[in-house]
N, C-alpha and C. Protein backbone atom coordinates (compact mmCIF):
# COMPACT_ATOMS: atom_id res chain seq x y z
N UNK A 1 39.68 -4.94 20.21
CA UNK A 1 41.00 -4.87 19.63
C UNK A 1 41.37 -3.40 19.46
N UNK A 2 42.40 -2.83 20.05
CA UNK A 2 43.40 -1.61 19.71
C UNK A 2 44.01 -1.94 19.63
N UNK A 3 44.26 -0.21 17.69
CA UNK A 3 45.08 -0.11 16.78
C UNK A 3 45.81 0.83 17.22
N UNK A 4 47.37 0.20 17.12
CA UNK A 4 48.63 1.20 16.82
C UNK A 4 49.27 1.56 15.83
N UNK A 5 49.93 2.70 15.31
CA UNK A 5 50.26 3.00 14.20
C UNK A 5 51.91 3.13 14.79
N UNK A 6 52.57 3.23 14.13
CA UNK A 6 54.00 2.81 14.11
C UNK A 6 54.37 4.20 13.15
N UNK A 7 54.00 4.99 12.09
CA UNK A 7 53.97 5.93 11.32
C UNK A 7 53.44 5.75 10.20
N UNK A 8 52.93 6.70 9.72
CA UNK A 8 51.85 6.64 8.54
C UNK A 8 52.70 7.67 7.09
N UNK A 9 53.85 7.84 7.45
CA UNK A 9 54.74 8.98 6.54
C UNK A 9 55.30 8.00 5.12
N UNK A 10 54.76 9.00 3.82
CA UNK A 10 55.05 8.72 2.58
C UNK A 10 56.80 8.78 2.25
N UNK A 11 57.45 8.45 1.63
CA UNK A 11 58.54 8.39 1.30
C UNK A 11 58.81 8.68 -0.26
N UNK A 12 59.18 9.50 -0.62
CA UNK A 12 59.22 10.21 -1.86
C UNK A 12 60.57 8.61 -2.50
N UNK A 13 59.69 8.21 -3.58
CA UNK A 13 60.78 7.77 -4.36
C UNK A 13 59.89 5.88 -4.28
N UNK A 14 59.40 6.26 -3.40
CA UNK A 14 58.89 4.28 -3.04
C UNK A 14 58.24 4.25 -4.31
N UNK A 15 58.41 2.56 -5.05
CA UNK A 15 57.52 2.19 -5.73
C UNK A 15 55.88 1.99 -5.55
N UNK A 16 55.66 1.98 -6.37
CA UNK A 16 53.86 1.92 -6.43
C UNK A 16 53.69 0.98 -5.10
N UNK A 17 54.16 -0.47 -5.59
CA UNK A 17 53.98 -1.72 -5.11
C UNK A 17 53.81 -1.47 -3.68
N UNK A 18 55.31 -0.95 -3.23
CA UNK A 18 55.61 -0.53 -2.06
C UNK A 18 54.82 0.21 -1.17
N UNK A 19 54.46 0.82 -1.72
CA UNK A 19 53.64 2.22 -0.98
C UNK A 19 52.09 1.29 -0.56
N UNK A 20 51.58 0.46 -1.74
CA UNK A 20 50.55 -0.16 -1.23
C UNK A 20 50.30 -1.35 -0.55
N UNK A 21 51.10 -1.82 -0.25
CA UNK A 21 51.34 -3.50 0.79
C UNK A 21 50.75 -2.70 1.79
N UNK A 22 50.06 -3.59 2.75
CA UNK A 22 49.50 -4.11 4.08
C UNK A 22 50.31 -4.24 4.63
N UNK A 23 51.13 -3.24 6.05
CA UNK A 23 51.73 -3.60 7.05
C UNK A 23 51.14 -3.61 8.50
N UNK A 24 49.66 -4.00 8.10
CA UNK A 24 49.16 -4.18 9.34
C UNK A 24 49.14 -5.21 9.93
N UNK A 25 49.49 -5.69 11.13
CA UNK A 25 49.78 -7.02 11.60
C UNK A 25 49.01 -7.37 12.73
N UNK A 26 48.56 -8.11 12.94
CA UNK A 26 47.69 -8.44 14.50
C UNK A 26 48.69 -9.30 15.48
N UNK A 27 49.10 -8.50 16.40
CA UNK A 27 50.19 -9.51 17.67
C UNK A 27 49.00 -9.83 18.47
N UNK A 28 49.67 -11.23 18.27
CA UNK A 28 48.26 -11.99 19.58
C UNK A 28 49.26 -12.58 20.24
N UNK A 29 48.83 -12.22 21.73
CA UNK A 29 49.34 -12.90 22.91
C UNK A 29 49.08 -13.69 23.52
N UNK A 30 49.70 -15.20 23.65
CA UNK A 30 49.24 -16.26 24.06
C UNK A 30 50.25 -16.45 25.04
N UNK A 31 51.18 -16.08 25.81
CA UNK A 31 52.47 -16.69 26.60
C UNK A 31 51.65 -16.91 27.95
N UNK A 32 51.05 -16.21 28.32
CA UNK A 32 50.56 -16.38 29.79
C UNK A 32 50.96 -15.14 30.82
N UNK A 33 51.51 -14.03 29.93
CA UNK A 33 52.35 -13.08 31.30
C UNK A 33 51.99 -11.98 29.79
N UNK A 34 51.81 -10.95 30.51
CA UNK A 34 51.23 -9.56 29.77
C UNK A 34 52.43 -9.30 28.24
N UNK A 35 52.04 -8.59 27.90
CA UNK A 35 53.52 -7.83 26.81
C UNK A 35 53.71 -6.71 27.26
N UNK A 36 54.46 -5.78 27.97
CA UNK A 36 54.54 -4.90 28.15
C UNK A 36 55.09 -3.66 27.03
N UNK A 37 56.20 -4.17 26.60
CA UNK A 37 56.42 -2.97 25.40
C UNK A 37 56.60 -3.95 24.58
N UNK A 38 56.49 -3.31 23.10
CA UNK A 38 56.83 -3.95 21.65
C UNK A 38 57.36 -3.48 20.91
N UNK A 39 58.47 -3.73 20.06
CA UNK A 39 59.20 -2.70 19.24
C UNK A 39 59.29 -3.58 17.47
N UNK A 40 59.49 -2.45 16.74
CA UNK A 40 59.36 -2.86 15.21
C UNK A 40 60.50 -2.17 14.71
N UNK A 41 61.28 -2.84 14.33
CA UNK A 41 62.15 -1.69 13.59
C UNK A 41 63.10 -2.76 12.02
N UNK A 42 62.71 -1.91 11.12
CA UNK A 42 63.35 -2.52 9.83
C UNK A 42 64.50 -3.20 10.03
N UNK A 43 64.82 -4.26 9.56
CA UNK A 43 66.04 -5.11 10.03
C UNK A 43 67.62 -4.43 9.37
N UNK A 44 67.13 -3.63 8.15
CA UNK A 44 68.57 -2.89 8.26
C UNK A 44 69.31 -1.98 9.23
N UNK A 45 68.58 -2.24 10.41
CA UNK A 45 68.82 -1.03 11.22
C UNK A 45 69.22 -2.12 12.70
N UNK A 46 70.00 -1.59 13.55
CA UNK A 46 70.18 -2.21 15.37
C UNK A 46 69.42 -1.18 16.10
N UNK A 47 69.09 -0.51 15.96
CA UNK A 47 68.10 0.51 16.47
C UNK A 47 66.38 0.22 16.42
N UNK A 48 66.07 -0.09 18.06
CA UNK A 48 64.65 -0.79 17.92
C UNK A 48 63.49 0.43 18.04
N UNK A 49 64.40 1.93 18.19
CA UNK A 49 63.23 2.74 18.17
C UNK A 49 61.86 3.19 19.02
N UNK A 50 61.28 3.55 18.95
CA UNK A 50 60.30 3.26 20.05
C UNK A 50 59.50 2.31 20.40
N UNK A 51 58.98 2.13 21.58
CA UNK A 51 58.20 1.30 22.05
C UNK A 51 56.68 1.98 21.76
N UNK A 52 56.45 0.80 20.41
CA UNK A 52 54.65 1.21 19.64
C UNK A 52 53.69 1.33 20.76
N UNK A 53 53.64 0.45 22.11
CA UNK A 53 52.65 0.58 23.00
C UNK A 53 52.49 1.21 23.86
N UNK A 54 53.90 2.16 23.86
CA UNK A 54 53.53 3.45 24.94
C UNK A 54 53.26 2.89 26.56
N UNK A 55 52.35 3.21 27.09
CA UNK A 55 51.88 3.10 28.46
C UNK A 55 50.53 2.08 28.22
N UNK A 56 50.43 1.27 27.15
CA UNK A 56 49.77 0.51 27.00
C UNK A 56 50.36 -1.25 27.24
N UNK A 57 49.32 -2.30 26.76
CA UNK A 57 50.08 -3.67 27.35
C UNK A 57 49.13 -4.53 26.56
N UNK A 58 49.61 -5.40 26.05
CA UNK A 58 48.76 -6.50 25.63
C UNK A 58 48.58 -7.32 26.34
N UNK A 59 47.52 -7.61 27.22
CA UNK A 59 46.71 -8.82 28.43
C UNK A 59 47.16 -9.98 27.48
N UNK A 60 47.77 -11.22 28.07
CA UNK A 60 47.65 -12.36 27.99
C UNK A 60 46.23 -13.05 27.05
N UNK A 61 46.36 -13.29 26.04
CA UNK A 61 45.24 -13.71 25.35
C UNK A 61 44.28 -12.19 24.46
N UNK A 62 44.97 -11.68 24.35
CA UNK A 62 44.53 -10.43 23.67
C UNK A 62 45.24 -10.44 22.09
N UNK A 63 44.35 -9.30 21.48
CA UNK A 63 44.79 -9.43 19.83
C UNK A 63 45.36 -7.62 20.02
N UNK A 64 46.46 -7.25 19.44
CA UNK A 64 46.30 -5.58 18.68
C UNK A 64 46.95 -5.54 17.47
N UNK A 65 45.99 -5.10 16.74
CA UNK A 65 46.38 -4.73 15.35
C UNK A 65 47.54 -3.47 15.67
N UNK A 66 48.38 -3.48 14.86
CA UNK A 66 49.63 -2.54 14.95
C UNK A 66 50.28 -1.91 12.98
N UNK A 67 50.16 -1.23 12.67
CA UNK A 67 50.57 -0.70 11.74
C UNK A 67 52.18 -0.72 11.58
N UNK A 68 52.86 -1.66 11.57
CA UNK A 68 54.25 -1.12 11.18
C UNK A 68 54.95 -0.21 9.99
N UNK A 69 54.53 0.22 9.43
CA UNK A 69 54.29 1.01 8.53
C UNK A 69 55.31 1.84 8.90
N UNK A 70 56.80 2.17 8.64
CA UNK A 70 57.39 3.56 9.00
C UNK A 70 57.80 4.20 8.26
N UNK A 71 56.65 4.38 7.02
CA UNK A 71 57.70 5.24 5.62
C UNK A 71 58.46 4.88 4.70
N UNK A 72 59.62 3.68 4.83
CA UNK A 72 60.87 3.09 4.60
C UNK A 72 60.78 2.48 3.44
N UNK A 73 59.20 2.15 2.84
CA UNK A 73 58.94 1.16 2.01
C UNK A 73 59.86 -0.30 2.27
N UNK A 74 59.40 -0.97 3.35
CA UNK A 74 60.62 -2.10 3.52
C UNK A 74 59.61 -3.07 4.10
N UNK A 75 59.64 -4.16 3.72
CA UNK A 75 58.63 -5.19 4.35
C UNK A 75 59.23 -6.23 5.64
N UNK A 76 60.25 -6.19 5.66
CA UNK A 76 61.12 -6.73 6.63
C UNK A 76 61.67 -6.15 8.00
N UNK A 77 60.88 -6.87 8.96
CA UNK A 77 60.79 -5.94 9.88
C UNK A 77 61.46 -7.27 11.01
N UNK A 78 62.11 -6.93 12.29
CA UNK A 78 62.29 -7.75 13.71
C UNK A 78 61.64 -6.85 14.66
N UNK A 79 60.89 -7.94 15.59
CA UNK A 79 60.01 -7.64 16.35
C UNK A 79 60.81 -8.19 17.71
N UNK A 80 60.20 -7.38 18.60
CA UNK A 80 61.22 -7.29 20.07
C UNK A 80 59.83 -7.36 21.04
N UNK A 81 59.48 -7.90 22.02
CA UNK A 81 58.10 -7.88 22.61
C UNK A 81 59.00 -8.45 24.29
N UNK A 82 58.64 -7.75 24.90
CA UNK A 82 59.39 -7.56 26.40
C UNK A 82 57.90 -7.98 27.52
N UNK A 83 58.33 -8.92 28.27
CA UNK A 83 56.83 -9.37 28.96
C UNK A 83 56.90 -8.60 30.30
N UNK A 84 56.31 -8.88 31.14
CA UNK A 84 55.80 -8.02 32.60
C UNK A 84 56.63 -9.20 33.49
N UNK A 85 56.86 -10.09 33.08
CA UNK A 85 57.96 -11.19 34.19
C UNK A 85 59.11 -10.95 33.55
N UNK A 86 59.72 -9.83 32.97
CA UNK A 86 61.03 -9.49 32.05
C UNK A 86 61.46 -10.04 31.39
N UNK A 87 61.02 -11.48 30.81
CA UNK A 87 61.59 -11.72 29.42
C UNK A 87 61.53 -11.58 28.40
N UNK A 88 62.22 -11.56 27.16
CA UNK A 88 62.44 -10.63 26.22
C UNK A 88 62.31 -12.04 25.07
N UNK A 89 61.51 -11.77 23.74
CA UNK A 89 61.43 -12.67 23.02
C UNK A 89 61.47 -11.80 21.66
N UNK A 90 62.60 -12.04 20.71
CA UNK A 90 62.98 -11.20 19.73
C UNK A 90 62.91 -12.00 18.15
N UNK A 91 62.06 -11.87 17.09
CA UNK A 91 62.37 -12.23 16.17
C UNK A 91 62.39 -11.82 14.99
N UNK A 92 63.41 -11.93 14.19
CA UNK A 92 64.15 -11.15 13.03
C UNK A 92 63.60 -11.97 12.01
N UNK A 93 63.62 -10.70 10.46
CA UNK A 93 63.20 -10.89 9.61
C UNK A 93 61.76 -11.41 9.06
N UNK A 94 61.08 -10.77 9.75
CA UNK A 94 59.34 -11.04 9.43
C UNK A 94 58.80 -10.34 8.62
N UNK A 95 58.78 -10.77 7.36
CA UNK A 95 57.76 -10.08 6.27
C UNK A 95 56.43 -9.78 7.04
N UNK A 96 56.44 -8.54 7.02
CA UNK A 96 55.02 -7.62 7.58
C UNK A 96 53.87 -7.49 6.15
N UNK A 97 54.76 -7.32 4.50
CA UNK A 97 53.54 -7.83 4.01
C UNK A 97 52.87 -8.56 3.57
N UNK A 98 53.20 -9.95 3.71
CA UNK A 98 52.88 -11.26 3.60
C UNK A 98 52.43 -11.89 4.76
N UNK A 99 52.10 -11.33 5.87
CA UNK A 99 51.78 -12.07 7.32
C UNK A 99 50.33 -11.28 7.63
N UNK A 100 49.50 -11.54 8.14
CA UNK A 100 48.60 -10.91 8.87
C UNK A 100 48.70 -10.50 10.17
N UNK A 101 49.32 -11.75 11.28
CA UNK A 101 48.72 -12.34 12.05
C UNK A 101 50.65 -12.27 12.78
N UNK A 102 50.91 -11.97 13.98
CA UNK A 102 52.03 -12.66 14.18
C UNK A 102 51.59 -13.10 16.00
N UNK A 103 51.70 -14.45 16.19
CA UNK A 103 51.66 -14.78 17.78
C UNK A 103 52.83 -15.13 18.14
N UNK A 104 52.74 -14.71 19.54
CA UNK A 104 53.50 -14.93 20.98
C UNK A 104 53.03 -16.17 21.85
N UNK A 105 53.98 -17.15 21.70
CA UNK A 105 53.52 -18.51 22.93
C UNK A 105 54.42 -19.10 23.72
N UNK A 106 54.10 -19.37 24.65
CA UNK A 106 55.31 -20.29 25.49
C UNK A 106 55.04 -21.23 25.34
């Protein structure tokens, strides 16, 4: 399993609470066709930001832990995951610190 970090930056002003939640999430890929990029970006925002996996890919049946974590103190995150046969599977409003675990299936 490879870990991505999404940003690790403090935010002057976050509550305690905030600052210490778990936004680490494990995307497991079950669809059958690779993930090629993945994006996280706080749902107050239309801006998906960068792609966390870089020149990397999640194999079909693979786990990566991913840090969404971007400073914001915000637990509400939409996830954007783009496959290697180009389809695009997007879903909004996922508590990142109440989830461990988020899968991909066809």
């Amino acid at each position: 399993m490879r870990t991505f970090s999404l940003g690790l930056a403090l935010v002057l002003g976050l509550s305690v609470g905030a600052q210490a939640a778990d936004r680490r999430v494990d995307i497991e890929n079950q669809t059958g066709e690779a993930l090629t990029h993945f994006y996280a970006s706080v749902t107050s925002t239309d801006d998906w930001e960068e792609d966390i996996l870089g020149a990397d890919m999640i194999e079909d049946g693979e786990t990566f832990n991913i840090d969404i974590d971007d400073g914001s103190g915000s637990c509400r995150y939409d996830f954007k995951a783009v496959f290697e046969d180009g389809d695009v599977l997007v879903k909004r409003n996922i508590n990142v610190c109440k989830i461990s675990t988020y899968t991909y299936s066809r």
